[in-house]
Protein backbone atom coordinates (compact mmCIF):
# COMPACT_ATOMS: atom_id res chain seq x y z
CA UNK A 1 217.15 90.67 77.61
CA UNK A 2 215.35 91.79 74.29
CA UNK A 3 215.57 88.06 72.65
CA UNK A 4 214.09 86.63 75.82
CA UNK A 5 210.73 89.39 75.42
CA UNK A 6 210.61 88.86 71.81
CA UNK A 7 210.43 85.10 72.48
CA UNK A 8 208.33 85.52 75.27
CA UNK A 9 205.72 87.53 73.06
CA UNK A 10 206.52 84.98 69.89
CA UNK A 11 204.89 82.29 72.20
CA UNK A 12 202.25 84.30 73.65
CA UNK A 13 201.23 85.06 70.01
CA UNK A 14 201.75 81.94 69.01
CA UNK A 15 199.36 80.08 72.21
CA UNK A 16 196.65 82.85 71.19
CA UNK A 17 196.95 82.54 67.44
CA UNK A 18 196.13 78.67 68.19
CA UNK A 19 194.00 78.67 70.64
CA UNK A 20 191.72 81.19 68.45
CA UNK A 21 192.21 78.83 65.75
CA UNK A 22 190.95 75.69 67.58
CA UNK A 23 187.96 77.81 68.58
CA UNK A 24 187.35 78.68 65.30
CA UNK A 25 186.95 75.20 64.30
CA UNK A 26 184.91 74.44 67.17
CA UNK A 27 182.06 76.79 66.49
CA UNK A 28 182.73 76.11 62.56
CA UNK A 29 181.84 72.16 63.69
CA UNK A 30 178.97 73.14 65.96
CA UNK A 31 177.18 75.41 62.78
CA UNK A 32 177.49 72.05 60.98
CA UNK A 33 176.09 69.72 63.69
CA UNK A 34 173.53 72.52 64.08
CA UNK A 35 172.92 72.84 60.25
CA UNK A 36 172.76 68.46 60.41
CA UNK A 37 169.79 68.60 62.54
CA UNK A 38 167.48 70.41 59.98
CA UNK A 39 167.25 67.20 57.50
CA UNK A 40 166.69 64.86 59.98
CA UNK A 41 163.60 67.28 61.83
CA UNK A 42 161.70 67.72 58.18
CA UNK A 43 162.38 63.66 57.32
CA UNK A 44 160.74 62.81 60.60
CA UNK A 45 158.00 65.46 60.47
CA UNK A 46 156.79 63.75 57.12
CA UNK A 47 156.90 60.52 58.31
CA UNK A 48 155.04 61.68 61.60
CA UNK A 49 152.62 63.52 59.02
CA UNK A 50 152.15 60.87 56.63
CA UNK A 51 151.67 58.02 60.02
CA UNK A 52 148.83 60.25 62.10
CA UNK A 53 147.55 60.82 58.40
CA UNK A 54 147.48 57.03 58.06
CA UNK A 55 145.89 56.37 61.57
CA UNK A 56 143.29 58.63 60.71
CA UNK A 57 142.27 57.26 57.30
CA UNK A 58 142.03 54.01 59.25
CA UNK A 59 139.83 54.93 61.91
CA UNK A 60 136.42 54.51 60.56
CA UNK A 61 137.88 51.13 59.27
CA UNK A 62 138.47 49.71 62.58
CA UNK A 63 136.63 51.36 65.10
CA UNK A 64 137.45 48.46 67.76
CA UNK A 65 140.85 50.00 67.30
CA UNK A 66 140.65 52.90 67.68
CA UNK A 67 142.88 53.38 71.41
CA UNK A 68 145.97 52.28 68.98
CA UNK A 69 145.27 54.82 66.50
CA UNK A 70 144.82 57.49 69.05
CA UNK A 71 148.28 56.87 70.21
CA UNK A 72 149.67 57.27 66.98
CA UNK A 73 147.78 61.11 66.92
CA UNK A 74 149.09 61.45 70.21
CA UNK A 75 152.68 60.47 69.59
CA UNK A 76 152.95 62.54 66.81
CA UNK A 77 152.06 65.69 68.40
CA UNK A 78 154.05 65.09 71.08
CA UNK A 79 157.19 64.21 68.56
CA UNK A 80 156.38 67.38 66.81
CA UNK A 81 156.49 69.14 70.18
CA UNK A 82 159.91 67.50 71.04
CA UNK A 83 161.39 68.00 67.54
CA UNK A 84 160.84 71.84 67.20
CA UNK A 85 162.34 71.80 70.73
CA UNK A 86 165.60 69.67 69.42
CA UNK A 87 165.51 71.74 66.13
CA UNK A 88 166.21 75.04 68.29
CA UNK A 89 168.88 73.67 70.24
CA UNK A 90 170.38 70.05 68.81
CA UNK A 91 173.12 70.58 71.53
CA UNK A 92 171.06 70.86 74.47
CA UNK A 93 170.68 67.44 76.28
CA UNK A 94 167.39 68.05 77.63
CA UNK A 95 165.85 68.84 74.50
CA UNK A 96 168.08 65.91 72.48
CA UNK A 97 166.97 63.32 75.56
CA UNK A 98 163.47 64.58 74.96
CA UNK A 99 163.11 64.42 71.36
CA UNK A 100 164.80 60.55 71.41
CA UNK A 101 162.32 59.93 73.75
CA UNK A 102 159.77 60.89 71.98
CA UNK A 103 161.08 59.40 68.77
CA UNK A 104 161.45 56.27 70.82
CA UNK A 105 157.72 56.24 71.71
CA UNK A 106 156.54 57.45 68.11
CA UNK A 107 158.50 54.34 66.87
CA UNK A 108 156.60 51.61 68.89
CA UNK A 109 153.41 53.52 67.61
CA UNK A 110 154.09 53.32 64.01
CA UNK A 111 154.71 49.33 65.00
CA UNK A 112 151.68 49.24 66.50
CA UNK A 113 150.18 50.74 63.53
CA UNK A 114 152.56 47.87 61.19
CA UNK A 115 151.17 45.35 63.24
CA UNK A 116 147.57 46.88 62.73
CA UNK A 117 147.60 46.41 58.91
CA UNK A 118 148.56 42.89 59.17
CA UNK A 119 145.96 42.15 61.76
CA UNK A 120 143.27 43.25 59.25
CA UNK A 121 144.83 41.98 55.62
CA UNK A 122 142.15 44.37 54.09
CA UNK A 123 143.69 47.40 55.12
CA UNK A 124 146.12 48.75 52.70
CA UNK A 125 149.82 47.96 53.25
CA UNK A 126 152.20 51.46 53.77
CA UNK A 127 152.72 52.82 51.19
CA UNK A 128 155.76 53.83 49.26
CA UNK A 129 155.80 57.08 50.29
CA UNK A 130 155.59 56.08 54.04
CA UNK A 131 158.79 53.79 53.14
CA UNK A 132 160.67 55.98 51.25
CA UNK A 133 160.09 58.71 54.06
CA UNK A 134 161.53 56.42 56.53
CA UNK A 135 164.72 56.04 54.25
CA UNK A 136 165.01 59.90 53.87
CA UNK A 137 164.72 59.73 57.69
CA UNK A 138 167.49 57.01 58.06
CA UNK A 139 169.84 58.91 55.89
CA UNK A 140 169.46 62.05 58.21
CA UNK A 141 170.30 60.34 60.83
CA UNK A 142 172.69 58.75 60.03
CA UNK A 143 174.78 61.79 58.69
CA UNK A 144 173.67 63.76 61.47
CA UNK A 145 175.52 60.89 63.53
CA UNK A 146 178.56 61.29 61.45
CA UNK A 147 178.50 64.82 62.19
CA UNK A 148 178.05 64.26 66.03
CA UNK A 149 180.83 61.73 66.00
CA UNK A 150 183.06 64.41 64.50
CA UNK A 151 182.39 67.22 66.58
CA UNK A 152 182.32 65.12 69.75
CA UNK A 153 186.01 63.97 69.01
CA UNK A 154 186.70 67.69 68.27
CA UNK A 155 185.53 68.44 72.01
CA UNK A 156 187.10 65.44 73.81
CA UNK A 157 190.62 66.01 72.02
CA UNK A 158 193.29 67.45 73.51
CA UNK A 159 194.26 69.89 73.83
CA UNK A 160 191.26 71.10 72.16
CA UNK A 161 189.23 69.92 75.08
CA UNK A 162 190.60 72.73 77.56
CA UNK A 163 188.88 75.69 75.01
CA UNK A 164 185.98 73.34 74.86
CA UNK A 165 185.52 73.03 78.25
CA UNK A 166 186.46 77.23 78.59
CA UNK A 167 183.79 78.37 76.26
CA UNK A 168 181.09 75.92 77.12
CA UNK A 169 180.82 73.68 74.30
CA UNK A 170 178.94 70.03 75.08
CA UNK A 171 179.27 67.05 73.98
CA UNK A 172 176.82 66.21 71.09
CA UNK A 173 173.76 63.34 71.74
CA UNK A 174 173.63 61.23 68.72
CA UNK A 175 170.68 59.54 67.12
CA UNK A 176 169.87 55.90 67.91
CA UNK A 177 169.01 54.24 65.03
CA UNK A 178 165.44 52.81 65.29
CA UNK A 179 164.10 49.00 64.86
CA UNK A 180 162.88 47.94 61.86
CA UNK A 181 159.16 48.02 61.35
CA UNK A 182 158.03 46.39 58.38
């Protein structure tokens, strides 16, 4: 009868011992999706920067255009809005759907802007800061993707997936990767 309580607690030690483990890694993967968020919120909040800057030095060039370039102001402060939001909670769907949303809109803004310059070949092209901020931004992305795709296989696997689902942890949004502007 002792062997069969010693075994009995061996696996009930052993279940716990794992199942702290796998939770262990799961907040240890949600820190780093968390942590992945912060480069990709300060690329895009330069870019947004450096593009409202850019509509506004443009303004008193081309007044007749001057609905376009108000939607660039516009977007922006409504991407920062959505970004701090995402920033405080990258696992929150609202907040994720929000901010892609409003990424989404800032992007057709900045084309609008791109297809401004060309319009009016006077107008200064972007410039390399503009560009390489929209690389810095790519890169974020991209490896805050990576880090999305890892902890969303973390949550889905089994049998990971039961202390997933037991301590609340959701699946990760990732980033779509915007269309080429220039």
């Amino acid at each position: 009868m002792a062997s069969i309580e010693v075994l009995l607690i061996g696996l009930i030690v052993g279940v716990l011992a794992w199942a702290l483990g796998a939770l262990l890694h799961l907040l240890r993967l949600r820190r780093q999706l968390q942590a992945a968020f912060g480069p990709v919120a300060e690329a895009a909040r330069g870019l947004i920067d450096q593009q409202v800057a850019e509509a506004a030095r443009l303004r008193p060039a081309v007044p007749a255009e001057s609905a376009r370039l108000d939607a660039v102001a516009t977007c922006g402060q409504q991407a920062h809005e959505a970004l701090q939001a995402a920033r405080e909670a990258p696992l929150d769907p609202a907040r994720m759907a929000r901010w892609i949303a409003a990424d989404a809109a800032l992007a057709r803004a900045f084309g609008a802007l791109a297809l401004l310059r060309r319009a009016y070949p006077a107008l200064a092209p972007a410039d390399r800061d503009t560009q390489a901020a929209a690389c810095r931004l790519a890169e974020a992305r991209a490896a805050f993707n990576l880090q999305s795709a890892r902890y969303n296989r973390a949550v889905l696997q089994p049998p990971e997936q039961a202390i997933a689902g037991l301590f609340g942890f959701p699946q990760a949004l990732s980033l779509p990767e915007p269309a080429p502007q220039d």
